[in-house]
PDB file of N, CA and C in Angstrom:
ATOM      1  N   UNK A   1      16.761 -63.373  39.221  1.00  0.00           N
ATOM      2  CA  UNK A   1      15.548 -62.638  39.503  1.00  0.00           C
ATOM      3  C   UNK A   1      14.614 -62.821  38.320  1.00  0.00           C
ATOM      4  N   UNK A   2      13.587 -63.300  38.744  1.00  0.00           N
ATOM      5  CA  UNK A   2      12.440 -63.379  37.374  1.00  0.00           C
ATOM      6  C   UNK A   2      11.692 -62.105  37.460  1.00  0.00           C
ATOM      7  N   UNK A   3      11.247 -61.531  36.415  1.00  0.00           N
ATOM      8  CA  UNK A   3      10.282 -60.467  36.252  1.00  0.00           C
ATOM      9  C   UNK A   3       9.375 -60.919  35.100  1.00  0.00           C
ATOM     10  N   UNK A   4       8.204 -61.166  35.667  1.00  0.00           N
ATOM     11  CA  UNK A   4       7.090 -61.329  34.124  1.00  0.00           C
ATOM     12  C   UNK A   4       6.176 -59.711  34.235  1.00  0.00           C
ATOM     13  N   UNK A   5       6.310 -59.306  33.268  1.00  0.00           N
ATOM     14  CA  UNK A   5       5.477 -58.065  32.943  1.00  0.00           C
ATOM     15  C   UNK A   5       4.773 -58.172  31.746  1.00  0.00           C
ATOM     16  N   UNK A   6       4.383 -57.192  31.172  1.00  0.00           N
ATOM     17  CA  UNK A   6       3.893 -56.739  29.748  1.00  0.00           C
ATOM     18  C   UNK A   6       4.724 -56.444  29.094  1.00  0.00           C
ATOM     19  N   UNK A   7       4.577 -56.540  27.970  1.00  0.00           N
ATOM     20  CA  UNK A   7       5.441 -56.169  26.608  1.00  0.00           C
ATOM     21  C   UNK A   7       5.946 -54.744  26.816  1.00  0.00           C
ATOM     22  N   UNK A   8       5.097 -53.640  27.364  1.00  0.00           N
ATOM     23  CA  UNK A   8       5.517 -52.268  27.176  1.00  0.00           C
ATOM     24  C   UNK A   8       6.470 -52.200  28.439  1.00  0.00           C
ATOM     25  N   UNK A   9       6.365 -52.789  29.454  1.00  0.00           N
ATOM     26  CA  UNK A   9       7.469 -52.488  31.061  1.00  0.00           C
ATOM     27  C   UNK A   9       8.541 -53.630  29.975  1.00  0.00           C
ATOM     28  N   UNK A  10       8.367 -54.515  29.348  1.00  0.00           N
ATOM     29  CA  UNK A  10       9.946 -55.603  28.788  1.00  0.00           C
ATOM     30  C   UNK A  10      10.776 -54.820  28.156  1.00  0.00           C
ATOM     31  N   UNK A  11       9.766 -53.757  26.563  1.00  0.00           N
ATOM     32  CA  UNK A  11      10.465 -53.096  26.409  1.00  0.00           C
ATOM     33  C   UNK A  11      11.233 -52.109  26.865  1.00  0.00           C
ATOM     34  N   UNK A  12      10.640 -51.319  27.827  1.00  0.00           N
ATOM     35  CA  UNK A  12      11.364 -50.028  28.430  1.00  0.00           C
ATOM     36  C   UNK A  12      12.309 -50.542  29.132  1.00  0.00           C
ATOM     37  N   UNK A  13      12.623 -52.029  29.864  1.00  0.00           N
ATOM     38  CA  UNK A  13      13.432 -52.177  30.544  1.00  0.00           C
ATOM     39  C   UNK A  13      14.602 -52.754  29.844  1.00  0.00           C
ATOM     40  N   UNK A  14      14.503 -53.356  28.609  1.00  0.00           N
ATOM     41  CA  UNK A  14      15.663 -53.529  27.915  1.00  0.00           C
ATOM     42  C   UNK A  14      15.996 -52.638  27.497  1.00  0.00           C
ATOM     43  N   UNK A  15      15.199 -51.552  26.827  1.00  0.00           N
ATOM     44  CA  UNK A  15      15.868 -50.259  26.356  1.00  0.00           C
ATOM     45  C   UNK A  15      16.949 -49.547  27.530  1.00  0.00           C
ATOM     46  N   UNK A  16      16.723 -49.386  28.616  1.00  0.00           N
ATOM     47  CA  UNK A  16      17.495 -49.063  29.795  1.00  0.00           C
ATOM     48  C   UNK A  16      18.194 -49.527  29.628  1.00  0.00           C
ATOM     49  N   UNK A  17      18.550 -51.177  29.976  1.00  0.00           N
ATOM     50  CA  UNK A  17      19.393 -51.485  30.712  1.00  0.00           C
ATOM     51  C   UNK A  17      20.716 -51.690  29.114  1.00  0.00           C
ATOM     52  N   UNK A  18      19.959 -51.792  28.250  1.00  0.00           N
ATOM     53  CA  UNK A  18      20.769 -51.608  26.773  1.00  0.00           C
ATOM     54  C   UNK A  18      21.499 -50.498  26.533  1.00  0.00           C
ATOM     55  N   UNK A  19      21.096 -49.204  27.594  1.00  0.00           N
ATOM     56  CA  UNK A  19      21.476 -47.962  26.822  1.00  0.00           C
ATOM     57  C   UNK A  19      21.091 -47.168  25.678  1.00  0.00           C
ATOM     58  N   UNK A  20      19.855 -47.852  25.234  1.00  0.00           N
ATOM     59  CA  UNK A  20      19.653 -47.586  24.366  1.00  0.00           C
ATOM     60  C   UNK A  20      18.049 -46.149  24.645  1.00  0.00           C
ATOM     61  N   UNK A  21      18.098 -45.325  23.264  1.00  0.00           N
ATOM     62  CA  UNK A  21      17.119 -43.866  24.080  1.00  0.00           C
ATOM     63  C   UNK A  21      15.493 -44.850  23.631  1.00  0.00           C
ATOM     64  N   UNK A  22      14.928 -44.329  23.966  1.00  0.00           N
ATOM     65  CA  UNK A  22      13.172 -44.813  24.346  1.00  0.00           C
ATOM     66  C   UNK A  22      12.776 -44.720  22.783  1.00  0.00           C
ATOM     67  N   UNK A  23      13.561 -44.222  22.067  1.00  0.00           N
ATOM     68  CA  UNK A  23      12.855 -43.828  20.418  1.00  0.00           C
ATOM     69  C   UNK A  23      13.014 -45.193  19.798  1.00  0.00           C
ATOM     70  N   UNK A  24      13.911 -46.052  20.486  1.00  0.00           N
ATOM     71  CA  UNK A  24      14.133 -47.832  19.701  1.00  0.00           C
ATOM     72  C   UNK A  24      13.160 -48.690  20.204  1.00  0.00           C
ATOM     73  N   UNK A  25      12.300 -48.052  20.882  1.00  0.00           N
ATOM     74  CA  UNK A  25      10.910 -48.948  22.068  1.00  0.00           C
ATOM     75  C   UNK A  25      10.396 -49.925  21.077  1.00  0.00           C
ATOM     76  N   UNK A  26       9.549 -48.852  19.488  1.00  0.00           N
ATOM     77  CA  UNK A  26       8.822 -49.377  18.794  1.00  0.00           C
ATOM     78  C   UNK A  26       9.836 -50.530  17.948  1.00  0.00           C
ATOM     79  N   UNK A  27      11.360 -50.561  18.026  1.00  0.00           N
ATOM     80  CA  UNK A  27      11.459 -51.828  16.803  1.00  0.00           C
ATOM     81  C   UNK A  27      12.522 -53.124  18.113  1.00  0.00           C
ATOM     82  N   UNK A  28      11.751 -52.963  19.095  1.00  0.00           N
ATOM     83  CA  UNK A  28      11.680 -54.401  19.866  1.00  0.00           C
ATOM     84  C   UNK A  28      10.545 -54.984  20.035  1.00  0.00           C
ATOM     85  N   UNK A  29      10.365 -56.077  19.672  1.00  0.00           N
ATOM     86  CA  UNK A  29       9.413 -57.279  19.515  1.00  0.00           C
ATOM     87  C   UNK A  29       9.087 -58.221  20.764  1.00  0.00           C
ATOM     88  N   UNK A  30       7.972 -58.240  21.026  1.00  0.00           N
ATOM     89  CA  UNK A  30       7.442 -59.017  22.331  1.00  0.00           C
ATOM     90  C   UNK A  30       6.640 -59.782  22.402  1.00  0.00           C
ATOM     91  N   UNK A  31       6.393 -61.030  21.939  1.00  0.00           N
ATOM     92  CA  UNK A  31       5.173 -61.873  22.129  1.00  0.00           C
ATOM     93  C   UNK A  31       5.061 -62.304  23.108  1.00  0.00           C
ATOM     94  N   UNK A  32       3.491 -62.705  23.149  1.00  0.00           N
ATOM     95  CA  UNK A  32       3.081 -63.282  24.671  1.00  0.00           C
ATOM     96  C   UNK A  32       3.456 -63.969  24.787  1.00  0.00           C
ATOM     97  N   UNK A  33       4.142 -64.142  26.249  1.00  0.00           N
ATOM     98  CA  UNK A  33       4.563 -65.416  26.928  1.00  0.00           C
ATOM     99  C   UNK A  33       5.874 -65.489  26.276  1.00  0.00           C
ATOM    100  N   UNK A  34       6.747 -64.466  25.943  1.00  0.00           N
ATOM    101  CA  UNK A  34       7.627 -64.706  25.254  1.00  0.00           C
ATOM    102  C   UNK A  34       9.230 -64.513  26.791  1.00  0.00           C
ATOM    103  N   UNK A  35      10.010 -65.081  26.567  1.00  0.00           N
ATOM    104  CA  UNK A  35      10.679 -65.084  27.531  1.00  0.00           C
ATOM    105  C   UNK A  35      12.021 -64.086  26.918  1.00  0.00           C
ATOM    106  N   UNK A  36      12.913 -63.508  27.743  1.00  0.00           N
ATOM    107  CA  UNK A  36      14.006 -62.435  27.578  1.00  0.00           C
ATOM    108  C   UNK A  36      14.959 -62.961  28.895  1.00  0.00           C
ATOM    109  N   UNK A  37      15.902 -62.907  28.402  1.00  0.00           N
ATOM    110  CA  UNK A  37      17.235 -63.248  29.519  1.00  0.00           C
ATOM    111  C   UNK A  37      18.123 -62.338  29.383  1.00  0.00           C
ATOM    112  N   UNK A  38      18.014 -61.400  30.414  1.00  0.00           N
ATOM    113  CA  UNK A  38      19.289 -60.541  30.312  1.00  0.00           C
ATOM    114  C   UNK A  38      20.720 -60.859  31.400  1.00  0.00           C
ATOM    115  N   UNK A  39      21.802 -60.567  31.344  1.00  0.00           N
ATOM    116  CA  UNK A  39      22.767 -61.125  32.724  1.00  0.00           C
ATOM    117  C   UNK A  39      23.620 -59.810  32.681  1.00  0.00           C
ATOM    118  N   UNK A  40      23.729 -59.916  33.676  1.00  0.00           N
ATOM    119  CA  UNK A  40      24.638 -58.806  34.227  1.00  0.00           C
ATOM    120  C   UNK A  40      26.251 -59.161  35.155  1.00  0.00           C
ATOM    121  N   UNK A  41      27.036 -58.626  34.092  1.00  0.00           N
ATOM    122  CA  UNK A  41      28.257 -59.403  34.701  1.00  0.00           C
ATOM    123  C   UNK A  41      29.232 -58.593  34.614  1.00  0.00           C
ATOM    124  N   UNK A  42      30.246 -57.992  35.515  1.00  0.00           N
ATOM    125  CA  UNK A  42      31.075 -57.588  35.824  1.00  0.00           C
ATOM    126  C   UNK A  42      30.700 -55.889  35.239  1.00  0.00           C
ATOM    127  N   UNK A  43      29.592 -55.373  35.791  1.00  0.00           N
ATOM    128  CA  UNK A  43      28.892 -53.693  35.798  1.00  0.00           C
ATOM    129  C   UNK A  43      28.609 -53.833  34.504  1.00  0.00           C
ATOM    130  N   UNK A  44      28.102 -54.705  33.600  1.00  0.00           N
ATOM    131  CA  UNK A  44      27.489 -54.458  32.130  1.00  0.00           C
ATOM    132  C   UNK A  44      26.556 -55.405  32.067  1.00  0.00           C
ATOM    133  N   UNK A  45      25.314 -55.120  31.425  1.00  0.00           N
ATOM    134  CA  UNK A  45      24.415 -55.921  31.211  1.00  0.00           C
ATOM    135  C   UNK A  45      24.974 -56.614  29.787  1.00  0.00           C
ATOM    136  N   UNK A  46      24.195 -57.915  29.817  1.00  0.00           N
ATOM    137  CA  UNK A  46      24.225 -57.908  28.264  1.00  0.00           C
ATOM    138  C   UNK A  46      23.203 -59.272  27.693  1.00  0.00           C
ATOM    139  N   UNK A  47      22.414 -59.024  26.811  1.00  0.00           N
ATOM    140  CA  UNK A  47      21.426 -59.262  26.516  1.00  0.00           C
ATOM    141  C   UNK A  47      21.532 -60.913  25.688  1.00  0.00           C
ATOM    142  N   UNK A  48      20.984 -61.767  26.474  1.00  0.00           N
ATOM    143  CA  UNK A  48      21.351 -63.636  26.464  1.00  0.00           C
ATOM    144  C   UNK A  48      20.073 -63.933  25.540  1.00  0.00           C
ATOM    145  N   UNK A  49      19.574 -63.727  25.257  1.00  0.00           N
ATOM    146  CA  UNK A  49      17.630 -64.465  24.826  1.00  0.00           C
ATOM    147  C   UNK A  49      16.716 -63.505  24.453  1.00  0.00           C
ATOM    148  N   UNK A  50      16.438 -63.074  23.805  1.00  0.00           N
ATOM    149  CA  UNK A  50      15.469 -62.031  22.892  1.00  0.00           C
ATOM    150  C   UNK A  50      14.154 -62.161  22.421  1.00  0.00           C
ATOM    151  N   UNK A  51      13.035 -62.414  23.567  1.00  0.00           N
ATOM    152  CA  UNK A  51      11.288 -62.543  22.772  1.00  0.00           C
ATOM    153  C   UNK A  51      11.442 -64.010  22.302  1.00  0.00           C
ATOM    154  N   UNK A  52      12.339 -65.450  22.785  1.00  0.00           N
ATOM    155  CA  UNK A  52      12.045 -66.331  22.815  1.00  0.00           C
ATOM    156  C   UNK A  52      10.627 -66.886  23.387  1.00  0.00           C
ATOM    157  N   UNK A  53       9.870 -67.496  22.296  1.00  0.00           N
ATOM    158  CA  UNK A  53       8.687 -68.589  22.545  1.00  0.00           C
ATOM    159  C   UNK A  53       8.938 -69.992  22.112  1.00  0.00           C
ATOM    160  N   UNK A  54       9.594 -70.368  22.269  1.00  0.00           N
ATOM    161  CA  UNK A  54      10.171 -71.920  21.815  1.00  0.00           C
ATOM    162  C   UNK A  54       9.712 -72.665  22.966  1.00  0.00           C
ATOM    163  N   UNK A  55       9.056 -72.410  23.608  1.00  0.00           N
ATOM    164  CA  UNK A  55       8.573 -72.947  24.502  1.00  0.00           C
ATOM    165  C   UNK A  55       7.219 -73.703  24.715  1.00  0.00           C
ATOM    166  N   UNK A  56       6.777 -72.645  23.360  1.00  0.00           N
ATOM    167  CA  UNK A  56       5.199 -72.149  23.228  1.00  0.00           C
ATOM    168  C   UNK A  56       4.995 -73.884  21.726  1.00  0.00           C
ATOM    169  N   UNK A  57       6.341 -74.464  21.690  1.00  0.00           N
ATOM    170  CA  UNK A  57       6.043 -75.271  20.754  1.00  0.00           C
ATOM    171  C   UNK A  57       5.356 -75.327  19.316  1.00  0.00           C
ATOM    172  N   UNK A  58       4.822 -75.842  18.602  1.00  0.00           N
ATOM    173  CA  UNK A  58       4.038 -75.483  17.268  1.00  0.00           C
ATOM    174  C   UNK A  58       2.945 -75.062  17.212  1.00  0.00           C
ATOM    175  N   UNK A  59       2.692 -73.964  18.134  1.00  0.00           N
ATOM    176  CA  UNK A  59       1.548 -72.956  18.628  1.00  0.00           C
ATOM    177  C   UNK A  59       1.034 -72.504  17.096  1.00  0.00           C
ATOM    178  N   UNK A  60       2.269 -71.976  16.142  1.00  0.00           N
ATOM    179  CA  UNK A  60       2.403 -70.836  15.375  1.00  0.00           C
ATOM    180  C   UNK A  60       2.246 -72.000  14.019  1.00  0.00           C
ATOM    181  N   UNK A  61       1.712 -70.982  13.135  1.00  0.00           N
ATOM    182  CA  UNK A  61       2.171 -71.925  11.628  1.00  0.00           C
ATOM    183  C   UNK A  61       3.345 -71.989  11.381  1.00  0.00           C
ATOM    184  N   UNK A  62       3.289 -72.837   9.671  1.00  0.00           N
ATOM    185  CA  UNK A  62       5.072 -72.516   9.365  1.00  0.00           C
ATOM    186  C   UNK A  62       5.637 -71.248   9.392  1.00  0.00           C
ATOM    187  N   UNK A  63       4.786 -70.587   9.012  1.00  0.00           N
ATOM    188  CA  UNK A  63       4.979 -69.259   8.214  1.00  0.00           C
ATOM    189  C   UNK A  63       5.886 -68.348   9.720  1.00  0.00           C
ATOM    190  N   UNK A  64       4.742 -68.286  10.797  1.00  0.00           N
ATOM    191  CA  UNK A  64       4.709 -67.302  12.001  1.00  0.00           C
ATOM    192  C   UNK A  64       6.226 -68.456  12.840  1.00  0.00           C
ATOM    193  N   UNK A  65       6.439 -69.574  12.642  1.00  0.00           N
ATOM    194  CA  UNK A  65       7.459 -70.346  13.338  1.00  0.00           C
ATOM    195  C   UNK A  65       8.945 -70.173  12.707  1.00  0.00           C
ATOM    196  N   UNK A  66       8.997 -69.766  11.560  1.00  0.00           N
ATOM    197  CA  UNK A  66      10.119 -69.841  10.703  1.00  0.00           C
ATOM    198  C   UNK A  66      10.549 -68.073  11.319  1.00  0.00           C
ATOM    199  N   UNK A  67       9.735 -67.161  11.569  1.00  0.00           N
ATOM    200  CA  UNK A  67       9.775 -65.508  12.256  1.00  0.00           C
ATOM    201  C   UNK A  67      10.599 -65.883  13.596  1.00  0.00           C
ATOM    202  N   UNK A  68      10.250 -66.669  14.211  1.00  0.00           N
ATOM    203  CA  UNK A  68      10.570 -67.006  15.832  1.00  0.00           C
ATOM    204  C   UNK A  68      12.037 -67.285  15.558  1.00  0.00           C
TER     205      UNK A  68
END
């Protein structure tokens, strides 16, 4: 299932499905166009790919590419 949203529905929905309470919202990271893979396997989620842009190629300087 693909879901593209906004940063604020990515976060709240990893926070869910993480278990984790809504107060950890602010220290997950979301860039645009950034991709998240979560899988769900045998009644547990568990979290594959995290605010990957490697996609986005040498968009970024060194500085902002070496962060990614």
């Amino acid at each position: 299932v693909l879901v593209a949203a906004h940063d604020a529905v990515n976060k709240a929905i990893i926070c869910d499905v993480l278990g984790l309470d809504l107060s950890h919202f602010w220290q997950i990271k979301q860039d645009n166009t950034c991709i998240n893979v979560l899988e769900w396997q045998d009644g547990t989620w568990r979290l594959v790919l995290l605010n990957s842009t490697n996609h986005m190629g040498y968009l970024f300087s060194g500085i902002e590419q070496k962060g990614l």
